[in-house]
C-alpha atoms as a PDB file:
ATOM      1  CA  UNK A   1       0.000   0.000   0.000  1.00  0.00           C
ATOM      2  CA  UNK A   2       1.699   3.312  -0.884  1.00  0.00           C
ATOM      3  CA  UNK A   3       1.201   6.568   1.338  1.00  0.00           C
ATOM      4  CA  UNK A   4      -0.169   9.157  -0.608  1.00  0.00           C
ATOM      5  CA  UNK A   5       1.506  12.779  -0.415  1.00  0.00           C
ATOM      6  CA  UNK A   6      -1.522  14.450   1.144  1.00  0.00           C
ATOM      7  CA  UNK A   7      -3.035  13.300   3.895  1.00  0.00           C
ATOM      8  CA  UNK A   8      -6.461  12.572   4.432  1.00  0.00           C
ATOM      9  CA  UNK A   9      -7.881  14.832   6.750  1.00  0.00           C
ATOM     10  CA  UNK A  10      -9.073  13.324  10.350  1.00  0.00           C
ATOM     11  CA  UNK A  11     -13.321  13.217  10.476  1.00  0.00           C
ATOM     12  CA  UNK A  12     -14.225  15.705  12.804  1.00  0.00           C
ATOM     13  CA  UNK A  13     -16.466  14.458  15.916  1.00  0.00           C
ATOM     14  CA  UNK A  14     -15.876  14.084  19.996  1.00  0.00           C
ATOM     15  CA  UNK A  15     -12.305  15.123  20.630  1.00  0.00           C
ATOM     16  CA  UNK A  16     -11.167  15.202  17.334  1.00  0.00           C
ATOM     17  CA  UNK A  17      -9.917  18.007  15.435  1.00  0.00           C
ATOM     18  CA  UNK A  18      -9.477  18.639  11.798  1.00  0.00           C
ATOM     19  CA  UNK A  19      -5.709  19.236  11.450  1.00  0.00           C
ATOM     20  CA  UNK A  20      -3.927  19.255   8.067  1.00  0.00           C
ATOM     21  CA  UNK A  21      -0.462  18.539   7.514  1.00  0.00           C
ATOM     22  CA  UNK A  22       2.069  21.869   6.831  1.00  0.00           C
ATOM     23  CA  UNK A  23       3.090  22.388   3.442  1.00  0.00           C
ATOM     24  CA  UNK A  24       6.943  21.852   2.095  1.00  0.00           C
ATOM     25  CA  UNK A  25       8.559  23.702  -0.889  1.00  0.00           C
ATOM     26  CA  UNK A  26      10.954  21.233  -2.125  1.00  0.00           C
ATOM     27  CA  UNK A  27      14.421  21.749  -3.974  1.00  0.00           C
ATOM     28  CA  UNK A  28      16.421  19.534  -5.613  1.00  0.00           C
ATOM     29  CA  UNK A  29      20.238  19.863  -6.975  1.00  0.00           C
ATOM     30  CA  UNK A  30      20.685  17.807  -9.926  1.00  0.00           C
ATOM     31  CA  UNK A  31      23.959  16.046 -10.940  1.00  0.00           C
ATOM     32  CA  UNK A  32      24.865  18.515 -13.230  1.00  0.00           C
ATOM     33  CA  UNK A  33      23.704  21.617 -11.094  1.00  0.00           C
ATOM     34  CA  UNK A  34      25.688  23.249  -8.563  1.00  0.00           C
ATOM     35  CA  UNK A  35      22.103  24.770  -7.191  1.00  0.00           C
ATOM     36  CA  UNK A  36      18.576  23.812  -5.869  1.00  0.00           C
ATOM     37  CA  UNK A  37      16.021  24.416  -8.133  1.00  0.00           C
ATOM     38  CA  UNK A  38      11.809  24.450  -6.769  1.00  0.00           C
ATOM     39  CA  UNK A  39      10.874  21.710  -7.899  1.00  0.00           C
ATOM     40  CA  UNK A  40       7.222  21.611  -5.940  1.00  0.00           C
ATOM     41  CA  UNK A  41       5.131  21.124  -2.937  1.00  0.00           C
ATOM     42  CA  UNK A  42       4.173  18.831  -0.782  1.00  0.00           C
ATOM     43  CA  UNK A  43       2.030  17.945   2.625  1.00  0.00           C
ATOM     44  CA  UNK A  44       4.066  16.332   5.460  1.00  0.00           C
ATOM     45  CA  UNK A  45       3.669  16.042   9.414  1.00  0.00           C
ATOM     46  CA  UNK A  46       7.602  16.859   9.750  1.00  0.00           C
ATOM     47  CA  UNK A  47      10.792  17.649   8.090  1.00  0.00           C
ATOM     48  CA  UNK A  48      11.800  13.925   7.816  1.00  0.00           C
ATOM     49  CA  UNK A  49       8.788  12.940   6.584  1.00  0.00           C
ATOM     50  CA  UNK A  50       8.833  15.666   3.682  1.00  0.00           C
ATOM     51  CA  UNK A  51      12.556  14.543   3.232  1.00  0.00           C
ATOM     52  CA  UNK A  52      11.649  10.642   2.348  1.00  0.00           C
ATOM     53  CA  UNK A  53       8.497  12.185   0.465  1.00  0.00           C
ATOM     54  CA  UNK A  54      10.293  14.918  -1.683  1.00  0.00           C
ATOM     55  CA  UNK A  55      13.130  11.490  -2.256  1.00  0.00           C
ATOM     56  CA  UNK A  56      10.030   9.314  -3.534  1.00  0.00           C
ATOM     57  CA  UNK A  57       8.124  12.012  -5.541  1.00  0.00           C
ATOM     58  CA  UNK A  58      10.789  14.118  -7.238  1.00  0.00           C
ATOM     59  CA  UNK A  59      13.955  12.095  -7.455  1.00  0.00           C
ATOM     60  CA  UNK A  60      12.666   8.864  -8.621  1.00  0.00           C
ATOM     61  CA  UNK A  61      15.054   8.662 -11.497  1.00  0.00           C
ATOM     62  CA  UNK A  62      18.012   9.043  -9.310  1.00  0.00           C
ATOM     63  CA  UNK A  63      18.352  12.533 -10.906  1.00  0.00           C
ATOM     64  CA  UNK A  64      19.353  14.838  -7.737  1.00  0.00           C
ATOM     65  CA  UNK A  65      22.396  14.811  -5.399  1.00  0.00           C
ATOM     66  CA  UNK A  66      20.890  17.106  -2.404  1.00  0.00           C
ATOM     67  CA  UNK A  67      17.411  17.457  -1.571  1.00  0.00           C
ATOM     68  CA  UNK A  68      15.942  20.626   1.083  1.00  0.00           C
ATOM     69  CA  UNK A  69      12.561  20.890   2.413  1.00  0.00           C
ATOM     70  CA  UNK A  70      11.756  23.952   3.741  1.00  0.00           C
ATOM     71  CA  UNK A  71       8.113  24.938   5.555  1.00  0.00           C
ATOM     72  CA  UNK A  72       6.639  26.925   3.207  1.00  0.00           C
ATOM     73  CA  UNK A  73       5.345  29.504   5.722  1.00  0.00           C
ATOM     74  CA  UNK A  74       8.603  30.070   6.834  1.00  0.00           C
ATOM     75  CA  UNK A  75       9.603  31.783   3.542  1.00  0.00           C
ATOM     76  CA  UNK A  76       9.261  35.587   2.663  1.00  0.00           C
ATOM     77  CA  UNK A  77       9.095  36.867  -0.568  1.00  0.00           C
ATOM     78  CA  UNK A  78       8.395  40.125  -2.655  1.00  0.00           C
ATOM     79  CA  UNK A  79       5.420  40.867  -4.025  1.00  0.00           C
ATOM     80  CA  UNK A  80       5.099  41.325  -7.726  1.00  0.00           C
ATOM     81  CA  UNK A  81       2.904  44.366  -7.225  1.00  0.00           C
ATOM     82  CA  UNK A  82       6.449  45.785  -5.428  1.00  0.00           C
ATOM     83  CA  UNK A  83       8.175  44.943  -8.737  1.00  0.00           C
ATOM     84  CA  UNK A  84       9.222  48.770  -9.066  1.00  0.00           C
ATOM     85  CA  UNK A  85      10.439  50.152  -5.897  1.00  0.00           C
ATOM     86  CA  UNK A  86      12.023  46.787  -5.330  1.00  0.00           C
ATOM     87  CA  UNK A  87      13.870  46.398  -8.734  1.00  0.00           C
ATOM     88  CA  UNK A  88      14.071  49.448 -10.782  1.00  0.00           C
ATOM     89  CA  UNK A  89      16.441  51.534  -8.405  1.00  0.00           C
ATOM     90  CA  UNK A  90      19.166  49.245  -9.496  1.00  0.00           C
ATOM     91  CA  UNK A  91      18.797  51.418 -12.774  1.00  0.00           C
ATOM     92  CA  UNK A  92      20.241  54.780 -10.967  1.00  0.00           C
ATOM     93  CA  UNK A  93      23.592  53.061 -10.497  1.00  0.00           C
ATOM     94  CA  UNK A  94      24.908  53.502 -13.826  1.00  0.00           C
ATOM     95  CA  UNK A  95      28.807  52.663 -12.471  1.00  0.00           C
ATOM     96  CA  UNK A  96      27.600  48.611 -11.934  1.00  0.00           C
ATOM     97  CA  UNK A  97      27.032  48.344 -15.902  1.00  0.00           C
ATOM     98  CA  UNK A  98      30.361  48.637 -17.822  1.00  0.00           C
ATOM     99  CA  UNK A  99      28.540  50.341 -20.559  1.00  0.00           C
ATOM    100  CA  UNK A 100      30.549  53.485 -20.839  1.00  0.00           C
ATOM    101  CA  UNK A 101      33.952  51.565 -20.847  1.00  0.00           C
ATOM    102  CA  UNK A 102      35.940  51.038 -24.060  1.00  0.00           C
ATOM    103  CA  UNK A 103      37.561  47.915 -24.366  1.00  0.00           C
ATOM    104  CA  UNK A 104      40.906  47.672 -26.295  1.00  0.00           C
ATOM    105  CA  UNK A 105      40.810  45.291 -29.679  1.00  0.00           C
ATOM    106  CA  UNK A 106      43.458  42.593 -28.210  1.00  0.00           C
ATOM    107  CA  UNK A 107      40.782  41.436 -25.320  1.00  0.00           C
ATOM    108  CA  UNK A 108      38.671  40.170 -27.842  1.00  0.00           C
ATOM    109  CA  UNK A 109      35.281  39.143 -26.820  1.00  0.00           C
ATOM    110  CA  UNK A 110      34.471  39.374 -23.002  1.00  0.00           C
END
């Protein structure tokens, strides 16, 4: 019998309480990567548990080297809606583009 990656939730009643399992982002490093890449979700009760489940669901062709869970509601992110004050004052700093230097013939290509 094979577990499935969500759990079914617990029927609510006497002294029971509907609980759901926490949500995992998963990232894998391949072989030929030197960094984790998302790779999905998934519902576990812990970290090991999302470990052996991330293993069984997204490596199964022996394809990654390094596996992290990580509890999704642990992670912070931008919002896209902050796209422009987040991003576009990187533009003002003209000096971190090498745009205005002139490079000599012998470099070649850079």
């Amino acid at each position: 019998m094979s577990k499935s990656p969500h759990p079914t939730p617990l029927p609510e009643g006497e002294g029971v309480v509907q609980r759901e399992w926490p949500l995992w982002e998963v990232f894998v490093r391949s072989k030929q990567g030197l960094e984790h890449k998302h790779c999905g979700s998934l519902h576990a009760a812990d970290a090991q548990q999302a470990l052996q489940m991330a293993r069984d669901v997204y490596t199964r062709r022996q394809e990654g080297v390094s596996i992290w869970v990580v509890p999704s509601n642990t992670i912070t992110a931008s919002e896209p809606d902050d796209k422009a004050a987040f991003f576009e004052p990187m533009a003002d700093k003209i000096y971190r583009h090498p745009t205005f230097y002139e490079i000599p013939d012998e470099v070649g290509h850079m």
